[in-house]
Structures are given as structure tokens and as C-alpha cells.
N, C-alpha and C. Protein backbone atom coordinates (compact mmCIF):
# COMPACT_ATOMS: atom_id res chain seq x y z
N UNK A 1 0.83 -1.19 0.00
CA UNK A 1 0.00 0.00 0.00
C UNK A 1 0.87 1.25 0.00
N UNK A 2 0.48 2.34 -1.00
CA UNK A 2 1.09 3.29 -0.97
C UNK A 2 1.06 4.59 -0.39
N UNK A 3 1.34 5.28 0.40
CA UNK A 3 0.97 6.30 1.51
C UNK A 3 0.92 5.68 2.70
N UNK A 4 0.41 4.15 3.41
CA UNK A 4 0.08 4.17 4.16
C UNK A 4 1.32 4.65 4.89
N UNK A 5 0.84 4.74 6.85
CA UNK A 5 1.63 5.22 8.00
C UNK A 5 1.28 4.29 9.12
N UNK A 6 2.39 4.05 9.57
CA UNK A 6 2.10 3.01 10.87
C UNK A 6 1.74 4.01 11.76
N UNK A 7 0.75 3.71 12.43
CA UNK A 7 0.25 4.69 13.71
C UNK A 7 -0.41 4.05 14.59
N UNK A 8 -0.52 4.41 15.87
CA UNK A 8 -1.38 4.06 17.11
C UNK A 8 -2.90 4.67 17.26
N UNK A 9 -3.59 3.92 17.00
CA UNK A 9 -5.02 4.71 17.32
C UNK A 9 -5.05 5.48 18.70
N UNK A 10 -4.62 6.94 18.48
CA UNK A 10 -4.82 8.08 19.64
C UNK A 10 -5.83 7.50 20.57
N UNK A 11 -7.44 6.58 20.32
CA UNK A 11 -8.45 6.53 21.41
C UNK A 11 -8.08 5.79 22.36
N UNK A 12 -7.01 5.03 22.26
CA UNK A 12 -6.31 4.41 23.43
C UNK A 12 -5.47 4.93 24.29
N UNK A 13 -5.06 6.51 24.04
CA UNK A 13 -4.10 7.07 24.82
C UNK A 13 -5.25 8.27 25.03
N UNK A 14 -4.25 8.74 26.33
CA UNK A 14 -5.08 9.97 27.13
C UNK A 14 -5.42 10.92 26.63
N UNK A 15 -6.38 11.65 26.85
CA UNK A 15 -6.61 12.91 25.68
C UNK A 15 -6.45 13.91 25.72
N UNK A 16 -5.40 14.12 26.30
CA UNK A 16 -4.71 15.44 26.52
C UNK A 16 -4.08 16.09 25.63
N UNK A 17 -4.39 15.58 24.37
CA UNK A 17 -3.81 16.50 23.51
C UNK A 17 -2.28 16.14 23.03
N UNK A 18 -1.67 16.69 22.03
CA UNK A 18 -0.37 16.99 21.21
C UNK A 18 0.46 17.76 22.52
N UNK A 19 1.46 17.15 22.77
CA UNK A 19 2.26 16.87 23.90
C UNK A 19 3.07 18.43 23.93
N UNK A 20 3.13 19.09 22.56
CA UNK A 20 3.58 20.16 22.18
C UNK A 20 2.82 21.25 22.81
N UNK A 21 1.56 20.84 21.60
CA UNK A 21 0.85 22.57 21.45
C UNK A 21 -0.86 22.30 22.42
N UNK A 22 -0.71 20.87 22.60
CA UNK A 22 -2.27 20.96 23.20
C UNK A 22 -3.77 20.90 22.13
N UNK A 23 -2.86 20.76 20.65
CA UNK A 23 -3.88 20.46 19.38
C UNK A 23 -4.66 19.19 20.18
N UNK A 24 -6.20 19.25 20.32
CA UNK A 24 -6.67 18.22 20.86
C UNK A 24 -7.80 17.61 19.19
N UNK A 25 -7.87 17.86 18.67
CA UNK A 25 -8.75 17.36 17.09
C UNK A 25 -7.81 15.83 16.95
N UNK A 26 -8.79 15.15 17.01
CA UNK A 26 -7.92 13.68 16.68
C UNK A 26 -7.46 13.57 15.48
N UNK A 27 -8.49 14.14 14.77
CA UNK A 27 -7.93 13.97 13.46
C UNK A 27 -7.01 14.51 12.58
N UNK A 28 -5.69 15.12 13.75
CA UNK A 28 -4.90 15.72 13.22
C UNK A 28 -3.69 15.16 14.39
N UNK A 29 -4.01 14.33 15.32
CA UNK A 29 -3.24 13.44 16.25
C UNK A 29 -2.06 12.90 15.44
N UNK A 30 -1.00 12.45 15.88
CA UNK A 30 -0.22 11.35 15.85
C UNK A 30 0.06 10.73 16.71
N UNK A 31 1.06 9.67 16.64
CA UNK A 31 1.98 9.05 18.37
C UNK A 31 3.26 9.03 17.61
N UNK A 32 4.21 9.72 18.50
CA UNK A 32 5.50 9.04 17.80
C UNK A 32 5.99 8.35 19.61
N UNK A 33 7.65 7.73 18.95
CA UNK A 33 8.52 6.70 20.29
C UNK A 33 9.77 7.94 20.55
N UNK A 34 9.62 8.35 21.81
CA UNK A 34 10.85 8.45 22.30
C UNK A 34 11.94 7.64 22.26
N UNK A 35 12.92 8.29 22.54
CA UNK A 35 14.07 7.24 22.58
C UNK A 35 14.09 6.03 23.82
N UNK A 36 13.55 6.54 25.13
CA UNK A 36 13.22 5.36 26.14
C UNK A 36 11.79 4.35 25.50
N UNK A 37 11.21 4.73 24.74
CA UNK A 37 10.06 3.83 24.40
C UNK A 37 8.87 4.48 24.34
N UNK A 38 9.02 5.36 25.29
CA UNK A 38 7.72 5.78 25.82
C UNK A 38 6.83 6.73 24.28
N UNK A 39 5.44 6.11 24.32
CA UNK A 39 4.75 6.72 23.05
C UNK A 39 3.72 8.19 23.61
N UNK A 40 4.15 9.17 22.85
CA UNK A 40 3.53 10.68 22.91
C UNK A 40 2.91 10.74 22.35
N UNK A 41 1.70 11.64 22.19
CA UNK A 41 0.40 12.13 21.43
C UNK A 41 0.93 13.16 20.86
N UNK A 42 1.03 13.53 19.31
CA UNK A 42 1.88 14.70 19.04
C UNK A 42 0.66 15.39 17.91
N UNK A 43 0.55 16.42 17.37
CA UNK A 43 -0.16 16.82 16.58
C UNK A 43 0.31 16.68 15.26
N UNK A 44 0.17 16.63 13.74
CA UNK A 44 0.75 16.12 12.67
C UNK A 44 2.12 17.20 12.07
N UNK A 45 1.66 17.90 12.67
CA UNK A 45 2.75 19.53 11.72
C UNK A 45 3.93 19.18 12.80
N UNK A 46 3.97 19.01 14.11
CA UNK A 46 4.95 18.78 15.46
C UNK A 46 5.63 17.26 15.04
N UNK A 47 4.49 16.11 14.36
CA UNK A 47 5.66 15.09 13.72
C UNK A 47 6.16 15.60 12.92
N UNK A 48 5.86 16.26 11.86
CA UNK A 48 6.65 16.16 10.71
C UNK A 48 8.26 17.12 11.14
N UNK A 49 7.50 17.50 12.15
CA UNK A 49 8.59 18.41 12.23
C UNK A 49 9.94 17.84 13.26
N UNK A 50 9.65 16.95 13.93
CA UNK A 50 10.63 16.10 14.72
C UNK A 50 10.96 15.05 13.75
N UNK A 51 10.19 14.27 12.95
CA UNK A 51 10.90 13.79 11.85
C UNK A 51 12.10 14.35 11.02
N UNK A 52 11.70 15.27 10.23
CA UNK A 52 12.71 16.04 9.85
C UNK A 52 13.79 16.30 10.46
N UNK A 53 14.01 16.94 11.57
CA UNK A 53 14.85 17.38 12.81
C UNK A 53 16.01 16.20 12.52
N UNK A 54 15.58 15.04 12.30
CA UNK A 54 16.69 13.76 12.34
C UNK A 54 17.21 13.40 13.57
N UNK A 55 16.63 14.33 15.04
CA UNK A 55 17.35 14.18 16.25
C UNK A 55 16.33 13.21 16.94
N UNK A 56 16.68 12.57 17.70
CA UNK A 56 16.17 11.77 19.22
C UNK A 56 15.87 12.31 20.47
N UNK A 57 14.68 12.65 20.69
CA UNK A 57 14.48 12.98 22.02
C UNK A 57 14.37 12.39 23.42
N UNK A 58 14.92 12.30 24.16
CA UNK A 58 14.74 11.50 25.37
C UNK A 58 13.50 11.38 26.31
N UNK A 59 12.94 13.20 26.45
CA UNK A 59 12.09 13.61 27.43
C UNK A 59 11.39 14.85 26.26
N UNK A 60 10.04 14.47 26.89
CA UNK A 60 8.89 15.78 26.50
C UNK A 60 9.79 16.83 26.32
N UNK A 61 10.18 17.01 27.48
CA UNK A 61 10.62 18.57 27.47
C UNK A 61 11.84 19.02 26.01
N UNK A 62 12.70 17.67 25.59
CA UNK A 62 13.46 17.82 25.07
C UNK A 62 12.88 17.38 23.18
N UNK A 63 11.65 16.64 23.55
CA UNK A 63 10.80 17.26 21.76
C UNK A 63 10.30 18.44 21.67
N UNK A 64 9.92 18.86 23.03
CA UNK A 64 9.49 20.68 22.57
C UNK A 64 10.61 21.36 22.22
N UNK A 65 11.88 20.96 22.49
CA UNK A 65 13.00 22.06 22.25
C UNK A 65 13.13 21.55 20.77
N UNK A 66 13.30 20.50 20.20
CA UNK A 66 13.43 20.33 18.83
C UNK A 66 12.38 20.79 18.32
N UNK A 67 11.15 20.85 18.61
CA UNK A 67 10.24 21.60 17.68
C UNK A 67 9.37 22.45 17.73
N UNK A 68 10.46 23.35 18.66
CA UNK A 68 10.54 24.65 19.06
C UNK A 68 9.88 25.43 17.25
N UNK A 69 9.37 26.65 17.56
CA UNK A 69 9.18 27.48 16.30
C UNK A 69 10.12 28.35 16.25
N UNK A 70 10.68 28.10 14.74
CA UNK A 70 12.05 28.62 14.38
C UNK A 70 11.75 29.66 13.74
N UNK A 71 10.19 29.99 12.93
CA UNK A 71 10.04 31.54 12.57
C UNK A 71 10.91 32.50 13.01
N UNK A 72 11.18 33.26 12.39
CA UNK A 72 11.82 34.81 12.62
C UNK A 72 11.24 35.63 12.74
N UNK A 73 10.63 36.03 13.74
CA UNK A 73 9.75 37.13 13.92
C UNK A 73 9.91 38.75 12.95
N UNK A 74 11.27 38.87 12.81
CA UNK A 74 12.20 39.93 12.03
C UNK A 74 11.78 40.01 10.61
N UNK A 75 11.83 41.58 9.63
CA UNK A 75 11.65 40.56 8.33
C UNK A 75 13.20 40.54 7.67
N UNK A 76 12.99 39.89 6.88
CA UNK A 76 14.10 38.90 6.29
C UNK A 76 14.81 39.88 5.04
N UNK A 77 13.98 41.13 4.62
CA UNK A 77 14.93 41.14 4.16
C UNK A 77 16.19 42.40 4.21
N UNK A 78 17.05 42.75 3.13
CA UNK A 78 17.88 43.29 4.00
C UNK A 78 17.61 44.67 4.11
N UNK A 79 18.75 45.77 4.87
CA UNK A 79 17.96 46.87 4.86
C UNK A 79 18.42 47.50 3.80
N UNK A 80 17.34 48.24 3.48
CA UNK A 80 17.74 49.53 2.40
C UNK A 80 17.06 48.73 1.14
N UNK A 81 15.99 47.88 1.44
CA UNK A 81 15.28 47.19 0.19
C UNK A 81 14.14 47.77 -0.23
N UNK A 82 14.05 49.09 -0.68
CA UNK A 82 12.75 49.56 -1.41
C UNK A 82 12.22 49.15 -2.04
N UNK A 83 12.37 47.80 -2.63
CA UNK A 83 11.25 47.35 -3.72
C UNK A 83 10.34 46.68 -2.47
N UNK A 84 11.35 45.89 -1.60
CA UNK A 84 10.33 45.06 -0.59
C UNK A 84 10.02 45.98 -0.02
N UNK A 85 9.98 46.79 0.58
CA UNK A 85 9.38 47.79 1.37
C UNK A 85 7.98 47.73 0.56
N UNK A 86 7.97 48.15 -0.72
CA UNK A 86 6.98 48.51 -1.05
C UNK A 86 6.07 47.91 -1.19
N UNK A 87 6.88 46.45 -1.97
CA UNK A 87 6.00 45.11 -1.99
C UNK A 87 5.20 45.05 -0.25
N UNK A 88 5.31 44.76 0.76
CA UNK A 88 5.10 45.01 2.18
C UNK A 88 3.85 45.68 2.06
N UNK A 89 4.16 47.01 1.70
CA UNK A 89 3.22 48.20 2.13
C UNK A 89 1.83 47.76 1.33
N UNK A 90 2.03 47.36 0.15
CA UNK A 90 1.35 47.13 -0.78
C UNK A 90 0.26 46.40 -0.55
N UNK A 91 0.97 45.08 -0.01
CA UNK A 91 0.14 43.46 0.07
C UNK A 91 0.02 43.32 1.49
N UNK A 92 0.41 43.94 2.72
CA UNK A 92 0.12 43.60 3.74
C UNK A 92 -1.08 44.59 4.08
N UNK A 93 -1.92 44.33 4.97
CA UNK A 93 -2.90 44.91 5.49
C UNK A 93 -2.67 45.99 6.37
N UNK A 94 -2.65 46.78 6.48
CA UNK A 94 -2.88 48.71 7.16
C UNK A 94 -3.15 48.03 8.44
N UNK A 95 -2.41 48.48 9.14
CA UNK A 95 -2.16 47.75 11.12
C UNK A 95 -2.87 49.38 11.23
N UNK A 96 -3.81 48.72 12.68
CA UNK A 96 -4.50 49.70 13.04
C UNK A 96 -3.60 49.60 14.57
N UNK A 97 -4.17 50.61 15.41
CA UNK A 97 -3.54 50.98 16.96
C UNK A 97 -4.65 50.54 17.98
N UNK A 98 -4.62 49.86 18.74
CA UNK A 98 -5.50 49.29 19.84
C UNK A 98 -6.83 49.93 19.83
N UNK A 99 -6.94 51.50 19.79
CA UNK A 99 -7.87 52.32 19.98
C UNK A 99 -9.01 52.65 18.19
N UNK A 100 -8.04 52.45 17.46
CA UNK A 100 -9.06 52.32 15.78
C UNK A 100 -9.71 51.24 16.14
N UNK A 101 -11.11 51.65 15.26
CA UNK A 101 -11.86 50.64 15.16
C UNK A 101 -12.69 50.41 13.73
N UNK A 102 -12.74 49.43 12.71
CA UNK A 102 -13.37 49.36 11.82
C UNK A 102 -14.85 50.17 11.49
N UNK A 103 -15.04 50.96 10.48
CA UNK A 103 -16.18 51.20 10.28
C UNK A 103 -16.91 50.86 9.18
């Protein structure tokens, strides 16, 4: 079979959610194995993303650090870029101040 994925049916484990983010929709569940054995409830975007990673986690605490969000809050590009500037100004949406309000 092509696509298939070995997985644990989530209704047998606790439902507390993606061990990460607290995604509780099953239908976006996974389980992956720690390196001691032990099987986690992870949400699908948090596997793919410890997959990738290529690293082994020991402890919860140490799959949240691998799939930690690496976004850059910053933008990317460099300074003194007037075309992106403009592109920006252009296509992003007009930020209002706490106190505007749509009319």
C-alpha cells in the first residue's frame, strides 16, 4: 500500500492533547517513540517536524526544544530594500492601533 503510515489509534491514549501545542482534534493526532520507548500524542505539523529534525528525544521537554518554532519574527529582508518595502506596504494589510476601530 502506498501512503500508508504506521500509527497508534490516539483513542487508546489519554486525551490530553499533542504533547507540544495541546492540538486536541484527533484527526490531526499522531503518536511518535521516544528514545526510552515511551509513546507521545503529538499533533501532525509537530511530527513532521521532529521527523525532519533527524534528532532523538529522550524527554517531552526535550521534543518541545526540537520543535521549538524557528520563525523569525524579524523581516528577512535586507535593509535599504525599497522594492520590498513597497512590496510590504502594498500586500500587507494597514495595522490599526489598539484604539481604531473598523467602520
Amino acid at each position: 500500500m502506498l501512503g500508508r503510515v504506521n500509527t497508534l489509534h490516539t483513542s487508546k491514549l489519554p486525551l490530553e492533547g499533542c504533547v507540544v501545542c495541546a492540538e486536541r482534534d484527533e484527526r490531526a493526532l499522531s503518536t511518535l517513540m521516544l528514545a526510552d520507548g515511551t509513546r507521545v500524542v503529538v499533533c501532525g505539523s509537530h511530527d513532521l517536524m521532529y521527523r525532519r529534525s533527524g534528532q532523538l528525544a529522550q524527554t517531552i521537554a526535550e521534543l518541545r526544544i526540537i520543535t521549538r518554532d524557528r520563525r523569525e519574527r524579524a523581516p528577512r529582508r535586507d535593509p535599504g530594500d525599497e522594492l520590498g518595502e513597497r512590496l510590504v506596504a502594498a500586500f500587507a494589510p494597514a495595522r490599526r492601533a489598539g484604539n481604531d476601530r473598523r467602520r
